[in-house]
Protein backbone atom coordinates (compact mmCIF):
# COMPACT_ATOMS: atom_id res chain seq x y z
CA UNK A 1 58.43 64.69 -91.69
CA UNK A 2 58.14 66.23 -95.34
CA UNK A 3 60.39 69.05 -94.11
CA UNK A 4 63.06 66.42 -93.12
CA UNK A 5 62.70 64.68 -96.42
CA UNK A 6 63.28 67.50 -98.27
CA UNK A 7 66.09 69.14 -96.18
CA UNK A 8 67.61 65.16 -96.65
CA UNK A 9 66.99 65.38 -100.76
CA UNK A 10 68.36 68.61 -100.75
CA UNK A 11 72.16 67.90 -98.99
CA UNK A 12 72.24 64.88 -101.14
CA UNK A 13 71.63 67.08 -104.48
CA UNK A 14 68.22 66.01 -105.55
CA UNK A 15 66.23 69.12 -105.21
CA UNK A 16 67.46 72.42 -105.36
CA UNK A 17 65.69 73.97 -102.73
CA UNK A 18 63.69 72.68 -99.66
CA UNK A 19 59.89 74.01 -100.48
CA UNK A 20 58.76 73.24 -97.10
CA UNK A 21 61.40 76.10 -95.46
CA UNK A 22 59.19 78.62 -94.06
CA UNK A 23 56.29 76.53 -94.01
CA UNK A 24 54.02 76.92 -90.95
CA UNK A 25 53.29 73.46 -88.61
CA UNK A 26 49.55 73.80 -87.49
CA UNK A 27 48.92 73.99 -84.04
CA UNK A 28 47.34 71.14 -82.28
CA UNK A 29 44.09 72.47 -80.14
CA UNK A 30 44.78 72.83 -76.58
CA UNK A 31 42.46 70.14 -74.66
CA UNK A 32 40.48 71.28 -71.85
CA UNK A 33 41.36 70.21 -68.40
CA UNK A 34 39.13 67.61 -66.91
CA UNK A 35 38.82 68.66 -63.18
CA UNK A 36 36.78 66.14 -60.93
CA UNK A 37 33.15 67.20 -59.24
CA UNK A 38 32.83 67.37 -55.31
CA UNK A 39 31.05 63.73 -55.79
CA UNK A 40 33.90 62.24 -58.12
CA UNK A 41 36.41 63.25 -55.52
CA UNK A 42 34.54 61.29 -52.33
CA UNK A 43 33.87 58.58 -55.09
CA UNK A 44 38.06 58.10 -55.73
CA UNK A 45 38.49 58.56 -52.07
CA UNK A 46 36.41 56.02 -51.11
CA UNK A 47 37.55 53.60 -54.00
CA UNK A 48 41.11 54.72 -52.69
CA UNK A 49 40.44 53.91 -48.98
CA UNK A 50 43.32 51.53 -47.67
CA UNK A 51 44.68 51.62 -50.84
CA UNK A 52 48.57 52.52 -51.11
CA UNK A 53 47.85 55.24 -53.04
CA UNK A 54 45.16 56.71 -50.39
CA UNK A 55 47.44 59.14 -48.71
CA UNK A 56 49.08 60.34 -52.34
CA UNK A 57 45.60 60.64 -53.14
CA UNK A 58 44.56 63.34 -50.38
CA UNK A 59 47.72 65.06 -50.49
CA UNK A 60 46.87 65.52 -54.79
CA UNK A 61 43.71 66.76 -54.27
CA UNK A 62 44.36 68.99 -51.07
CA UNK A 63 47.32 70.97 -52.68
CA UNK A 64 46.89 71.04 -56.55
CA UNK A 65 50.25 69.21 -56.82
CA UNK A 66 50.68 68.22 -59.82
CA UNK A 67 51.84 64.20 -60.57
CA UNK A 68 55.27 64.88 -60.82
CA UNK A 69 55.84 67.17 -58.22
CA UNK A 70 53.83 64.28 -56.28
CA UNK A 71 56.03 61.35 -56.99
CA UNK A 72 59.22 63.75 -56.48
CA UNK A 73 58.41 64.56 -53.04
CA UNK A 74 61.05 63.08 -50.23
CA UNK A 75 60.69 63.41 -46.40
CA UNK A 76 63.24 65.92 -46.38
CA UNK A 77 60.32 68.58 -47.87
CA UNK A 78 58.08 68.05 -45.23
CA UNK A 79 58.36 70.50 -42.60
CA UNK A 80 55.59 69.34 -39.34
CA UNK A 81 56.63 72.84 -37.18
CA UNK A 82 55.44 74.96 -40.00
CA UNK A 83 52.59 72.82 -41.64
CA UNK A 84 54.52 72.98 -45.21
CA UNK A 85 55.38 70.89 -48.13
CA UNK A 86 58.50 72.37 -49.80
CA UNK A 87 58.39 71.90 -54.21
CA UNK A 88 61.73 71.63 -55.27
CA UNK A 89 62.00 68.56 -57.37
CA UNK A 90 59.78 66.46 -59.67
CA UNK A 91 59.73 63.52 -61.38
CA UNK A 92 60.18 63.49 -65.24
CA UNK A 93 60.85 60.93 -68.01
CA UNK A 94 64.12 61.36 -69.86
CA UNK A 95 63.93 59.62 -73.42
CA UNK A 96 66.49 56.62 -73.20
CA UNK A 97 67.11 56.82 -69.83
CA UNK A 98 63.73 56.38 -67.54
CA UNK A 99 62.38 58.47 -64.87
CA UNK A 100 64.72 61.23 -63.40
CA UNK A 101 64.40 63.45 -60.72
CA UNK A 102 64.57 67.27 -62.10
CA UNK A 103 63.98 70.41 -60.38
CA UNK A 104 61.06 72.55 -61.52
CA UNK A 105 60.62 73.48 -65.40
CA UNK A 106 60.26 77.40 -63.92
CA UNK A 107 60.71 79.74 -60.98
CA UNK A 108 57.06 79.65 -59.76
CA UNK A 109 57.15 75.91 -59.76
CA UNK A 110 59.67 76.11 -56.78
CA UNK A 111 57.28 76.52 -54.26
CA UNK A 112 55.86 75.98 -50.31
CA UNK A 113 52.62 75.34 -50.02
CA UNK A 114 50.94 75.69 -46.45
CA UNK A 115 48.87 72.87 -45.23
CA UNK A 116 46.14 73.08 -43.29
CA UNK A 117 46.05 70.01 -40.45
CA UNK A 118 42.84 69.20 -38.87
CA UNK A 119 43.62 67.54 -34.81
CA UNK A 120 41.29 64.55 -33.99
């Protein structure tokens, strides 16, 4: 904010020189990931159970998916034959204009992840 303020003062002939050019921004720590426990996991599955969300739920915490690749997933990237779930969209929020469907920030986030079925 100061460096706008300056750069803003300086175009409009108040300072001759922005003293913040060059100036580094500190970096904000890097929080840890929280990753659920083998018991937290049964607990939100159990909380989950007949829930709407029970199903996104086990497919989240079978495959690593993260939220967005989750809530970006169609029919169409199913594939039953082969036991796969094909990445190739995900859902981000565009300032001013909502939730959009995007493909993957990166290569390796285009992905097929095998699933494993159990038969009853």
């Amino acid at each position: 904010m100061l460096h706008r303020s300056l750069k803003d003062a300086k175009k409009r002939g108040y300072v001759a020189f922005n003293a913040a050019d060059g100036a580094m921004q500190p970096r904000l720590p890097q929080k840890e990931m929280e990753i659920l426990d083998e018991r937290q996991v049964l607990d939100l599955l159990i909380c989950a159970k007949s829930s709407r969300h029970e199903a996104l739920l086990h497919v989240a915490i079978k495959t690593g998916m993260r939220q967005g690749e989750l809530l970006g997933l169609k029919w169409s990237d199913l594939d039953w034959d082969r036991g796969t779930i094909s990445i190739v969209r995900q859902v981000q929020r565009v300032k001013g204009e909502g939730m959009q469907f995007m493909p993957p920030k990166t290569k390796a986030g285009r992905r097929t992840i095998k699933l494993v079925l159990h038969q009853s």
